[in-house]
Protein backbone atom coordinates (compact mmCIF):
# COMPACT_ATOMS: atom_id res chain seq x y z
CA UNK A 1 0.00 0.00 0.00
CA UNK A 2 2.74 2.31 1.12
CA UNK A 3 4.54 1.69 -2.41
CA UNK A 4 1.29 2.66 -3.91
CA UNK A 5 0.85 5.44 -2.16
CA UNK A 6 4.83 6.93 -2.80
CA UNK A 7 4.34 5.88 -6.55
CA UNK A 8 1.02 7.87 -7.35
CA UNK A 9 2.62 10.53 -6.11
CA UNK A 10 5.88 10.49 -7.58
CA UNK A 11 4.32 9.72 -11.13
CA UNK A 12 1.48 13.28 -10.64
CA UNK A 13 4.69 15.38 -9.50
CA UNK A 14 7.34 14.31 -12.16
CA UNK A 15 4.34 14.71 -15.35
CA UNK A 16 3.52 17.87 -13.56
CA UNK A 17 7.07 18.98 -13.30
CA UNK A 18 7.32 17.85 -17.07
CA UNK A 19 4.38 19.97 -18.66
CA UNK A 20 6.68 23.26 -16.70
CA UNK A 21 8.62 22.53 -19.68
CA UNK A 22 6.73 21.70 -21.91
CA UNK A 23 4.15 24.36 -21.42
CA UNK A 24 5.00 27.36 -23.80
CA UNK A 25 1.18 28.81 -23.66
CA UNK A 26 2.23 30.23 -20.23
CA UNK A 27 -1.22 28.68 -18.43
CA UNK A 28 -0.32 25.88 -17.02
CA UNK A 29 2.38 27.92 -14.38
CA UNK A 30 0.22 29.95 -12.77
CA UNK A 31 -0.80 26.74 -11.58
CA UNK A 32 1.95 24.37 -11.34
CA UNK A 33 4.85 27.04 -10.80
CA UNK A 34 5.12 25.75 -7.35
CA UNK A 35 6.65 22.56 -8.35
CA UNK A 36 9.97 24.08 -9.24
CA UNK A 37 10.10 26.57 -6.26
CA UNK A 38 10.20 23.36 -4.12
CA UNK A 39 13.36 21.77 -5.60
CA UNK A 40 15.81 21.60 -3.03
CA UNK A 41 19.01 23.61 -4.71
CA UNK A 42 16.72 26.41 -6.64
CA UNK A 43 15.65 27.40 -3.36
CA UNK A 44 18.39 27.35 -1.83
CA UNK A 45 19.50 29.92 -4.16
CA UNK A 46 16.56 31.82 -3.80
CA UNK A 47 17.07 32.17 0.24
CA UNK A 48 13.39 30.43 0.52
CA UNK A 49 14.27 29.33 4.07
CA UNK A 50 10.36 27.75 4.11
CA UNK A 51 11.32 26.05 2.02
CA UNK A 52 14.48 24.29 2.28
CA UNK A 53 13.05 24.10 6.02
CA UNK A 54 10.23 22.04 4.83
CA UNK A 55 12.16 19.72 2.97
CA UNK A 56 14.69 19.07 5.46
CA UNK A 57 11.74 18.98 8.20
CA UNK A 58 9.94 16.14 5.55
CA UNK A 59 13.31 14.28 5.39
CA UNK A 60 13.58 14.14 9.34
CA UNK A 61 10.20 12.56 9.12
CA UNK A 62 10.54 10.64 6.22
CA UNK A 63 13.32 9.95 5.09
CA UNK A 64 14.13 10.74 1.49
CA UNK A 65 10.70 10.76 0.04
CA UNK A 66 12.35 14.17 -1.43
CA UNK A 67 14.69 12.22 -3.76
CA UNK A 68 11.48 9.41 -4.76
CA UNK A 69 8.73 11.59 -5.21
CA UNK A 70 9.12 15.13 -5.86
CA UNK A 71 13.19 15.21 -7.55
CA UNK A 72 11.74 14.91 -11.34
CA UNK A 73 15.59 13.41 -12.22
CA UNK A 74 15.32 10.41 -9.03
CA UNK A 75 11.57 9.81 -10.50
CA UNK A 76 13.27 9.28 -14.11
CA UNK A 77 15.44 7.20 -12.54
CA UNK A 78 13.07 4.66 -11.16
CA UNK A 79 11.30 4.82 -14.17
CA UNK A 80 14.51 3.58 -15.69
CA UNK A 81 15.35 0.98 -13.41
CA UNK A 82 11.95 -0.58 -13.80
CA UNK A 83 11.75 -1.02 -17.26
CA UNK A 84 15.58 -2.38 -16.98
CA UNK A 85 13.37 -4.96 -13.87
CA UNK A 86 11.38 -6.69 -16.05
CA UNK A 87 14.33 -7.88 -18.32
CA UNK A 88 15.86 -8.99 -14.82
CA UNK A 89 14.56 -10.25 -11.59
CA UNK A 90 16.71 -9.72 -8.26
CA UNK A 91 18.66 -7.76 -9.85
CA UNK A 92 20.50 -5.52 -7.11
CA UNK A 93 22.83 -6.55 -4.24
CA UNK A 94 24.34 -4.73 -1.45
CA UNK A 95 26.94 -2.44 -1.35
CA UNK A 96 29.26 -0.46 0.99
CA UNK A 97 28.76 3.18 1.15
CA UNK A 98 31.26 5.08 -1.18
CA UNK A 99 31.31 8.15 1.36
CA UNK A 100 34.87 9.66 0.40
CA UNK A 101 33.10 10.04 -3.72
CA UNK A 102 29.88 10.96 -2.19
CA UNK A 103 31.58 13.95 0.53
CA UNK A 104 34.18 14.72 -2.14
CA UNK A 105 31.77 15.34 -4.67
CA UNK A 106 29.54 17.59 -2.49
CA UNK A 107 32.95 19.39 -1.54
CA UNK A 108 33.38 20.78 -4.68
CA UNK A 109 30.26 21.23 -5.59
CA UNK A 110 30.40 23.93 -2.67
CA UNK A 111 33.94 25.45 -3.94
CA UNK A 112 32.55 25.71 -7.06
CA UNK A 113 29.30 27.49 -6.07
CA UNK A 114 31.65 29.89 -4.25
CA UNK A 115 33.53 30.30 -6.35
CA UNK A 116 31.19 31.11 -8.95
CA UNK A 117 31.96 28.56 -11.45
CA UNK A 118 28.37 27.47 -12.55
CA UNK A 119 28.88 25.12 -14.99
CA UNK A 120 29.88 22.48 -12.57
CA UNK A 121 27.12 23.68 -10.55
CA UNK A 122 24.70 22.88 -13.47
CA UNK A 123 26.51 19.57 -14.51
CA UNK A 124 25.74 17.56 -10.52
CA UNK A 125 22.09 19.94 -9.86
CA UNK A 126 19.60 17.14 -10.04
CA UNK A 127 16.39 19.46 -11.17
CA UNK A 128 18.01 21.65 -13.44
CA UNK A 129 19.82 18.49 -15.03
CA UNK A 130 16.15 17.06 -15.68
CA UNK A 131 15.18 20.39 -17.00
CA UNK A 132 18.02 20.56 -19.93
CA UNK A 133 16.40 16.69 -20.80
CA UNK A 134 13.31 17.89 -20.94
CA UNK A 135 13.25 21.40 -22.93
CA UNK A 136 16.06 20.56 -25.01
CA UNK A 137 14.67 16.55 -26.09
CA UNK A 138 11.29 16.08 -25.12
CA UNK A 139 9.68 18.96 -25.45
CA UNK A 140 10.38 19.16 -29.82
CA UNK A 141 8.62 16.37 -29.63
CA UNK A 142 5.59 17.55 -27.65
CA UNK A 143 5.51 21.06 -29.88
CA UNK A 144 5.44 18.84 -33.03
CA UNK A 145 2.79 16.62 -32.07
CA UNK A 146 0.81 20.08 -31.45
CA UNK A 147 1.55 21.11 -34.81
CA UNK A 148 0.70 18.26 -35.97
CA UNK A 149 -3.01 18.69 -34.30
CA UNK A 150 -2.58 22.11 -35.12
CA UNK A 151 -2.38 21.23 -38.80
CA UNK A 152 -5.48 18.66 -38.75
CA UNK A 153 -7.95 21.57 -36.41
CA UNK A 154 -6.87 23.88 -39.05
CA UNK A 155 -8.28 21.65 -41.93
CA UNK A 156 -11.47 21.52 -39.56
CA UNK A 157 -11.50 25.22 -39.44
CA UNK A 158 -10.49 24.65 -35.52
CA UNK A 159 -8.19 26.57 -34.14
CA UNK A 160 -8.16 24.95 -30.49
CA UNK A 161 -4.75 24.21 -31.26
CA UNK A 162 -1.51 26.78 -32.63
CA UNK A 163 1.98 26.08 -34.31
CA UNK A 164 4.74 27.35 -32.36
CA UNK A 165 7.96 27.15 -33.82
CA UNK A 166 10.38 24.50 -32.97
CA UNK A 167 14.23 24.68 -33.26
CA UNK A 168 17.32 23.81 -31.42
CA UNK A 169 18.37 26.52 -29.40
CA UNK A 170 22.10 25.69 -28.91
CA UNK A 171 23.30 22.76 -30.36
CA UNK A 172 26.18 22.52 -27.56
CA UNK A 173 23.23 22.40 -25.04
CA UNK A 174 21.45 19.76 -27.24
CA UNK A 175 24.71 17.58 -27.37
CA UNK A 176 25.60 17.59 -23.75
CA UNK A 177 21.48 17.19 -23.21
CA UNK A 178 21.81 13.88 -25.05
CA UNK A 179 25.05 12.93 -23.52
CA UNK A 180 23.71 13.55 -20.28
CA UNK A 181 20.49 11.85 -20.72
CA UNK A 182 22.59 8.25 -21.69
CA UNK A 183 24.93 8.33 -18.96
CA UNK A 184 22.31 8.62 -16.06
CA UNK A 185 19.79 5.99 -18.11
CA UNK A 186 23.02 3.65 -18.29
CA UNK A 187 23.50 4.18 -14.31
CA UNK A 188 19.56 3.87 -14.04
CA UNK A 189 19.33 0.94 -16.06
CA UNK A 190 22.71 -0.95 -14.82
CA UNK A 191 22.55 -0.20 -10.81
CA UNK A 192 19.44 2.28 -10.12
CA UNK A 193 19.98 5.16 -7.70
CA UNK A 194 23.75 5.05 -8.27
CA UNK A 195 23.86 8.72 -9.36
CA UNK A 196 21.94 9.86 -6.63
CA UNK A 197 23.94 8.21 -4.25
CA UNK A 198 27.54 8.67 -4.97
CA UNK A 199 27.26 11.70 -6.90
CA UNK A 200 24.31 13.44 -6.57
CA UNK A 201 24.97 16.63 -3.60
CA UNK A 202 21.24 16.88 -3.06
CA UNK A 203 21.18 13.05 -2.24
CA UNK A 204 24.39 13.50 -0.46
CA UNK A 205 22.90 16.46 2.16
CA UNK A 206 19.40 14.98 2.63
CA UNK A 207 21.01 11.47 3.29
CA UNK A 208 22.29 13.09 6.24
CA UNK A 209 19.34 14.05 7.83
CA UNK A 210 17.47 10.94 6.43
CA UNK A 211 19.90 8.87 8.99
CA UNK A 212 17.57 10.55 12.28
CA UNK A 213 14.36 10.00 10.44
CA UNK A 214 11.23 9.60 12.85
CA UNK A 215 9.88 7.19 9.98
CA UNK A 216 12.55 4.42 8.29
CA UNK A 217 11.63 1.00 7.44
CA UNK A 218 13.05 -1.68 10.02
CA UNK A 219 14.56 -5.06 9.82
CA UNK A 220 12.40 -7.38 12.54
CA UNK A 221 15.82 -9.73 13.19
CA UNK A 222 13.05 -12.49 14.57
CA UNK A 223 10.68 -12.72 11.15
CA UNK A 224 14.01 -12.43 8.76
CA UNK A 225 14.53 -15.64 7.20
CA UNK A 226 18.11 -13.90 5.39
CA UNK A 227 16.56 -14.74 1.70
CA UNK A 228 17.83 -11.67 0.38
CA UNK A 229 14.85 -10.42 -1.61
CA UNK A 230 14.80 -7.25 0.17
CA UNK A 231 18.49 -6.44 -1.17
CA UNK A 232 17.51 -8.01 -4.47
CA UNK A 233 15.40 -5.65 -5.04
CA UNK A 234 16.47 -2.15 -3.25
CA UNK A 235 17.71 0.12 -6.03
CA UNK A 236 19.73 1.88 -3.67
CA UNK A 237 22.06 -0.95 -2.87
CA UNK A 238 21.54 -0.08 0.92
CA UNK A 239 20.03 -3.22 2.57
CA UNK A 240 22.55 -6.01 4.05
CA UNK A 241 19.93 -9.07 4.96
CA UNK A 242 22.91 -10.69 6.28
CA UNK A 243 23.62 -8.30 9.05
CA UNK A 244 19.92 -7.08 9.39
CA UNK A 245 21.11 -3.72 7.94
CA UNK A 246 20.29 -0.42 6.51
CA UNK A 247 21.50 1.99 5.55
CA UNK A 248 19.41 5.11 6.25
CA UNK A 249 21.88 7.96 4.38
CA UNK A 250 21.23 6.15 1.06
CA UNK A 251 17.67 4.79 1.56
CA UNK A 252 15.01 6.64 -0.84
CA UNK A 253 12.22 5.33 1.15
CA UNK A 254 10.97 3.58 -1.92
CA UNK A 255 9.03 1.26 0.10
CA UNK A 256 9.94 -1.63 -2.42
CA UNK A 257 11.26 -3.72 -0.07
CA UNK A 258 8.15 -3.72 2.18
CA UNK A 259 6.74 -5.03 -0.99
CA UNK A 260 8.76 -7.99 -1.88
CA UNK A 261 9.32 -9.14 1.99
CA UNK A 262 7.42 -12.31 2.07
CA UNK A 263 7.78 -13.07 5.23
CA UNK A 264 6.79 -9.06 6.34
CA UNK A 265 10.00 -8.60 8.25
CA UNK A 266 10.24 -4.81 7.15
CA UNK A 267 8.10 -1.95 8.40
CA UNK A 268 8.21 1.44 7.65
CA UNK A 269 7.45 2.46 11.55
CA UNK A 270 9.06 4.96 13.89
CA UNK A 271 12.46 4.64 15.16
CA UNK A 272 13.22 3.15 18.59
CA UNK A 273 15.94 3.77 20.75
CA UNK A 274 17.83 0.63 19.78
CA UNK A 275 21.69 0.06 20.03
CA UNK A 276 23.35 1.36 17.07
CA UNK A 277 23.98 -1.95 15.18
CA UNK A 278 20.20 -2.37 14.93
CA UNK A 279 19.61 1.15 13.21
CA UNK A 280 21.99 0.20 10.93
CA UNK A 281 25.60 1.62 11.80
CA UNK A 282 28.35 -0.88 13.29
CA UNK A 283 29.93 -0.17 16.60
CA UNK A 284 33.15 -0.64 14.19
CA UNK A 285 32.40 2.03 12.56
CA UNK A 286 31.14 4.46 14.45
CA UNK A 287 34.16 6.57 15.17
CA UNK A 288 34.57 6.78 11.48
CA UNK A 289 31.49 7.79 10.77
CA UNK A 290 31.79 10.35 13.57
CA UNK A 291 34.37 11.90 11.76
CA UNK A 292 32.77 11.82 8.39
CA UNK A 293 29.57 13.34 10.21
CA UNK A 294 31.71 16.47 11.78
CA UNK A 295 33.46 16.68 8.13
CA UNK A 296 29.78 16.65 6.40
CA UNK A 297 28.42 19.54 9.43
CA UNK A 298 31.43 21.61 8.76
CA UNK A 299 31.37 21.70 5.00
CA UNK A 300 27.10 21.90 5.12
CA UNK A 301 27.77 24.66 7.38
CA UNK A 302 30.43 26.41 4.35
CA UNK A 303 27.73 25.75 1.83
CA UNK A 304 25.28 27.60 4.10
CA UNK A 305 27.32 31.09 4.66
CA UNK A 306 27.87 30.73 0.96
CA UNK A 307 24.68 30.64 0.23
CA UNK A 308 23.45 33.24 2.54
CA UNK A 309 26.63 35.87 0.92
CA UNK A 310 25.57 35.62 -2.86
CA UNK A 311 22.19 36.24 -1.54
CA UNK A 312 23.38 39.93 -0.55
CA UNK A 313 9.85 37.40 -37.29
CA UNK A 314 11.15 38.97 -40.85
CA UNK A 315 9.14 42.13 -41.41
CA UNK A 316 11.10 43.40 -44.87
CA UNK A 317 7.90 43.63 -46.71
CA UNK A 318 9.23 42.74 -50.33
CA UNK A 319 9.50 39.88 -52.19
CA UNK A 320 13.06 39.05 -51.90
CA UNK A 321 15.04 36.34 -50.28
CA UNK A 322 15.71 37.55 -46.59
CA UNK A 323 19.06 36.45 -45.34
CA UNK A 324 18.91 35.21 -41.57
CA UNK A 325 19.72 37.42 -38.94
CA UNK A 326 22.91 36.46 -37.07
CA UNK A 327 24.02 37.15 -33.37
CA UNK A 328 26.18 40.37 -33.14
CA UNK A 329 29.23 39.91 -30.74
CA UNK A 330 28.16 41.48 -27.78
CA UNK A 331 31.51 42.52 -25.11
CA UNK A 332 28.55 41.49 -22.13
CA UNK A 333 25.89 39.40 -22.33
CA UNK A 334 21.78 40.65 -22.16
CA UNK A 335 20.36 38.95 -19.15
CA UNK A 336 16.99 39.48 -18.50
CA UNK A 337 15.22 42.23 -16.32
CA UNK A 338 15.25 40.86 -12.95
CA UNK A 339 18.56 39.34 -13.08
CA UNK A 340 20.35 43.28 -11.22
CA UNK A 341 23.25 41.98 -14.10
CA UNK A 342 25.68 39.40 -15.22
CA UNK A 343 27.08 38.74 -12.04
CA UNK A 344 24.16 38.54 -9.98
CA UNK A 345 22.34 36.20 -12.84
CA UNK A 346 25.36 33.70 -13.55
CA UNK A 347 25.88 33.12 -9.37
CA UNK A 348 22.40 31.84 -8.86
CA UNK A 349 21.40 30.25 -11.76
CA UNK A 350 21.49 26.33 -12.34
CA UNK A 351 20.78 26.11 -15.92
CA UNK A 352 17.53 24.41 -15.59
CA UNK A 353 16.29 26.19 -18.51
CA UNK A 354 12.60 27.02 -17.89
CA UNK A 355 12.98 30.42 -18.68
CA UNK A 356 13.68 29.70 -22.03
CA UNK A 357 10.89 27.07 -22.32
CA UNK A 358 8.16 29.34 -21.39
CA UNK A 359 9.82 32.52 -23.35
CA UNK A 360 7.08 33.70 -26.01
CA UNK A 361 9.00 35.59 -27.78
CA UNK A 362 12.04 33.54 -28.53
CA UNK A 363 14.98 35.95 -26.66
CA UNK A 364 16.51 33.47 -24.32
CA UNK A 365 18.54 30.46 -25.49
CA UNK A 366 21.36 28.83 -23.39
CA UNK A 367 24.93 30.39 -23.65
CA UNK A 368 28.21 28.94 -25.16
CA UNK A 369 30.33 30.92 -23.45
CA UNK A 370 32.40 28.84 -20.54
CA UNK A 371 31.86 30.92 -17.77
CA UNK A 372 27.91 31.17 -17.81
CA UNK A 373 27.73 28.19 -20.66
CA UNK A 374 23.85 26.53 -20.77
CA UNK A 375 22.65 29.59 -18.53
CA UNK A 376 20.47 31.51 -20.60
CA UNK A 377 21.40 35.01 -22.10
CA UNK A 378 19.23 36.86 -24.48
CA UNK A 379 19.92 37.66 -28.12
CA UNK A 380 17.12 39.27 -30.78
CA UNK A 381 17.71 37.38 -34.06
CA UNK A 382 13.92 35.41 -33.84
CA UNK A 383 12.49 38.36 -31.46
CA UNK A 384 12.35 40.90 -29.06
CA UNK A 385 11.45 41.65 -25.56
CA UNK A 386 8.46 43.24 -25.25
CA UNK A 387 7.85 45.34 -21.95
CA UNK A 388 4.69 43.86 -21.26
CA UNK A 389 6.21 40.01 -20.64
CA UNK A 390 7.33 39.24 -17.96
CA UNK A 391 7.10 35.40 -17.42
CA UNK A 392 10.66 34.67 -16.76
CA UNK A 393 10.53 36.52 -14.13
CA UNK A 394 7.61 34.51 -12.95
CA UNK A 395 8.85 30.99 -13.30
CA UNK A 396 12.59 30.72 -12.35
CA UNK A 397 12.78 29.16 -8.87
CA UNK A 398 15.87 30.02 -7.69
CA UNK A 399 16.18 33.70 -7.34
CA UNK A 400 18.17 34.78 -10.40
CA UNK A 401 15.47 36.76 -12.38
CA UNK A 402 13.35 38.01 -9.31
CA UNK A 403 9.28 38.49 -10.04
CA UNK A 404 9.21 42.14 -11.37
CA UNK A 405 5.65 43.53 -12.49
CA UNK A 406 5.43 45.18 -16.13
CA UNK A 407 6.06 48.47 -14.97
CA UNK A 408 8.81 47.44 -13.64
CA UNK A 409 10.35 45.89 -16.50
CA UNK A 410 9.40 49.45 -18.73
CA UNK A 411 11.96 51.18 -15.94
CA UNK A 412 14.74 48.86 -16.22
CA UNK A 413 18.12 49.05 -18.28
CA UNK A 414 19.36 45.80 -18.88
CA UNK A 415 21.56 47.53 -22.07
CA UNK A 416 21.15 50.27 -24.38
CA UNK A 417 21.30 50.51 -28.54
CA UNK A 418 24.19 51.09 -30.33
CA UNK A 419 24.03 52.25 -34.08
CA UNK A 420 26.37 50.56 -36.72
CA UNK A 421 26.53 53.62 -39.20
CA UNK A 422 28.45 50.61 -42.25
CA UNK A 423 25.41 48.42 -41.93
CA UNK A 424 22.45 51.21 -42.06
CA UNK A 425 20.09 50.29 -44.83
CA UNK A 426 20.18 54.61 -44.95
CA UNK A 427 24.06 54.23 -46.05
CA UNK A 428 24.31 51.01 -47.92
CA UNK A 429 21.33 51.34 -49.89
CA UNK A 430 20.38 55.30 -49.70
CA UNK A 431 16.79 54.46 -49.12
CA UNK A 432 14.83 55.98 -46.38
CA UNK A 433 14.20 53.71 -43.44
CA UNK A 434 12.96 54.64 -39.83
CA UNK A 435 12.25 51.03 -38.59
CA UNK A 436 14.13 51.14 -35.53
CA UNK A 437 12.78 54.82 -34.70
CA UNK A 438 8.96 54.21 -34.95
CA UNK A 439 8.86 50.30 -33.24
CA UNK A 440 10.83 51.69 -29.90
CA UNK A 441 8.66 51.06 -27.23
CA UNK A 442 10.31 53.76 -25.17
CA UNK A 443 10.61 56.06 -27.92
CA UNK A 444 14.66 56.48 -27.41
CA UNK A 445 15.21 56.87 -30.75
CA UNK A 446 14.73 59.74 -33.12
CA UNK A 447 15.62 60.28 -36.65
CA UNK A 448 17.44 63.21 -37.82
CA UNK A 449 18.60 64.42 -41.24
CA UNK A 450 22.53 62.70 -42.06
CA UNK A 451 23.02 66.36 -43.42
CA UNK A 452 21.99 69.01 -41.57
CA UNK A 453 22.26 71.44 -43.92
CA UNK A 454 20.00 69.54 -46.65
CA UNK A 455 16.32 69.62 -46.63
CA UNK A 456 15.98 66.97 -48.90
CA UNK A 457 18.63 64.60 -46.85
CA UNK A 458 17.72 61.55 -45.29
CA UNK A 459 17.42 60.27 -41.96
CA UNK A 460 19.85 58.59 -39.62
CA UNK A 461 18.72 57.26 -36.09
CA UNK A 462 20.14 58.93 -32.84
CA UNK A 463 19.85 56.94 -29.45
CA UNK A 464 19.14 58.50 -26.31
CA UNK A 465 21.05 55.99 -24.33
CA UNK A 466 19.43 57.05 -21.27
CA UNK A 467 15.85 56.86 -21.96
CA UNK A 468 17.02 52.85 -23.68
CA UNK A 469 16.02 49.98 -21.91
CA UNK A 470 17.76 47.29 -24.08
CA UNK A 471 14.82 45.65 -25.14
CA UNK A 472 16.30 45.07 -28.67
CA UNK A 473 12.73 45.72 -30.23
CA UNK A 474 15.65 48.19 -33.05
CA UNK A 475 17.70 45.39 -33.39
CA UNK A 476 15.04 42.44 -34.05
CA UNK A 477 13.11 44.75 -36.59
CA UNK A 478 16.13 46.33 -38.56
CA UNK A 479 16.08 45.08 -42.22
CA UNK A 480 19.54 45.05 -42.35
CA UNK A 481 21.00 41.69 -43.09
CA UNK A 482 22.89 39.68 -41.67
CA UNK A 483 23.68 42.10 -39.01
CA UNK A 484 21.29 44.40 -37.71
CA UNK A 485 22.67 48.39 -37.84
CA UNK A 486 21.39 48.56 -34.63
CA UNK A 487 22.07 46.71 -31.58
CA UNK A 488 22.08 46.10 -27.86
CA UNK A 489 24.88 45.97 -25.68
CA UNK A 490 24.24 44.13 -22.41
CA UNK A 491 24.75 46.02 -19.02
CA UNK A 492 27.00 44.24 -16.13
CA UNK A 493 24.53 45.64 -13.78
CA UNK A 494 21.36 46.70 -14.70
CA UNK A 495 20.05 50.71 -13.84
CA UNK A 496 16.82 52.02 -13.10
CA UNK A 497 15.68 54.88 -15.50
């Protein structure tokens, strides 16, 4: 019943968790937006002490249930690891804990969030991990089935349905997506929760706590016949039948073993004050494992004053070919209103990419660059940024594009236009133009004669780089091609006008 229970609700929060991704209507996160505020790292970031107090509170009741039901990458996992079950019966044994990989792992996964280096941050991030898989792979293929029923209610004269436009937004992203994806279906597959339990620093701090869990399932010594199927069949490798055994740091609370115990000799029930080899730790071991547990405190306790410090569309008109628009090179990157800059953005993001799954208007795709590469940064080759969205804002969960309202977006500088007098259609062409002047939103650019002495002279745009909020509206809707005469240079911290 309990595995019931824990698998209905895993299975509602990871398709839940999914349609975030796939969702690029925007309706489905007023709603369901919650699910990624309660990922353990995101808010983390975001300082939501609720939060991270509730999940840690949960996990001192019972046990990991974090890491089996509401983790989208542990569900996924499972998943895996059941499909790989019905080729093989029995297929797990037990195995000692690997605590130097699992602590050394979680080590530098705090340097490295200290020290600002967010790639590694984004590689070992369980959610965000899930996210890349599922914008970057699975949702093309939920946007083309749309179109596909988009096509048919068409034909119906139905228009329930909408084609968006599908396309890869970084192919880097993409690769390491796919790469990504095989490695953790190969752990899945071959050994089950081995990811989340030597490598995984979500797994790793929760595991802690899970060890003084008011709720655990317990070996009854008496009713254990040693068969083994418990082991067999814990995907977590943590049950020695032998010696009665769990281990509690590695335990997902699964419940599966509670399921294939014959003989019921496993409850999950509330702990008892028992000698230690009965909860699961041997007196052998014990000073070891106090060590390990004032090593884990000390570098928990790092993470936590870490944490708490980086707290502190073509529109030419004519009939000719239109060449694609390509990415100027920009000396700093656009990141989106909210985000108080580069700096700010890059520290607290994990690369889970639903901002750019839910962006309407096509501005955010991941970055190549090393230092922020698979974070998102804007660019205005398929659109622009219209004042009146604000829905990244809304949806990231940990704290690096903070909920702004749309008049707060209309009073933020995230850059400001720059003209490119070589590529002006005005200069190249001497035809009269005016785009970039009458679709500012802000009205920060004018159009003045090139000679100011000549009536009949025509008209070159002049930016008023103060009233500019960088929403590259100039650049997106310049006709110039490849490069735009006009565009935005990013801000490293972002002004209010």
């Amino acid at each position: 019943m309990l595995q019931k229970i824990r698998r209905t609700a895993a299975i509602i929060c990871f398709i839940l968790t999914s349609l975030l991704f796939f969702d690029f209507s925007g309706i489905l996160h007023h709603w369901l937006g919650w699910l990624a505020k309660i990922q353990f790292i995101p808010a983390l970031l975001a300082l939501n002490v609720g939060v991270v107090f509730m999940l840690i509170a949960m996990t001192l009741f019972f046990g990991r249930v974090y890491c089996s039901v509401i983790c989208p990458l542990g569900v996924f996992q499972d998943f895996v690891s059941r499909v790989a079950g019905k080729r093989k019966k029995n297929r797990f044994t037990f195995s000692p804990a690997l605590h130097w990989l699992r602590y050394g792992v979680l080590f530098l996964f705090i340097i490295a969030f200290i020290s600002g280096l967010g790639l590694f941050v984004a590689f070992l991030e369980p959610y965000s991990i899930y996210g890349r898989i599922a914008s970057n792979l699975i949702a093309p293929l939920y946007q083309w089935v749309n179109n596909l029923l988009a096509y048919f209610s068409e034909r119906i004269n139905s228009y329930s349905f909408y084609s968006v436009d599908v396309w890869i937004k970084s192919i880097l992203t993409f690769v390491t997506s796919i790469v990504t994806l095989v490695v953790i279906a190969v752990l899945a597959w071959c050994n089950g929760r081995t990811y989340c339990n030597t490598i995984c620093p979500v797994g790793t701090i929760l595991g802690f706590f899970a060890r003084y869990s008011l709720l655990k399932p317990v070996i009854n010594p008496e009713k254990c016949n040693e068969c083994g199927l418990c082991s067999h069949n814990c995907k977590a490798s943590c049950i020695d039948p032998k010696a009665h055994k769990i281990d509690y740091s590695r335990c997902v609370a699964c419940m599966d073993c509670i399921d294939r115990c014959r003989r019921k000799a496993i409850k999950y029930e509330l702990r008892k004050k028992t000698s230690r080899v009965e909860i699961g730790i041997s007196p052998q071991i014990v000073g070891k494992n106090s060590n390990s547990r004032r090593n884990f405190l000390s570098t928990t306790a790092l993470f936590a004053v870490a944490t708490t410090l980086k707290a502190q569309n073509n529109v030419d008109g004519g009939l000719a070919i239109i060449k694609d628009k390509k990415n100027p090179v920009r000396l700093t990157q656009i990141t989106p209103a909210g985000s108080f800059g580069a700096s700010n953005f890059t520290q607290h993001c994990t690369a889970c990419q639903l901002c750019i799954s839910v962006c309407p208007n096509q501005v955010l795709h991941p970055s190549n660059r090393l230092a922020s590469l698979m974070q998102p940064e804007m660019s205005y080759e398929r659109g622009y940024c219209r004042p009146e969205c604000v829905r990244c804002s809304e949806v990231c969960p940990s704290g690096a594009i903070k909920a702004i309202t749309t008049s707060d977006k209309s009073s933020i500088q995230i850059g400001h236009a720059v003209w490119i007098k070589e590529n002006c259609v005005v200069k190249t062409d001497n035809v009269s133009c005016g785009n970039c002047a009458r679709h500012c939103p802000v009205g920060a650019i004018h159009m003045v004669p090139d000679d100011a002495n000549n009536k009949e002279s025509l008209k070159i745009p002049v930016i008023n780089t103060e009233r500019c909020i960088g929403c590259g509206a100039c650049e997106n809707l310049c006709p110039s091609r490849p490069f735009s005469a006009i565009y935005v240079e990013g801000h490293e911290r972002h002004r209010i006008i």
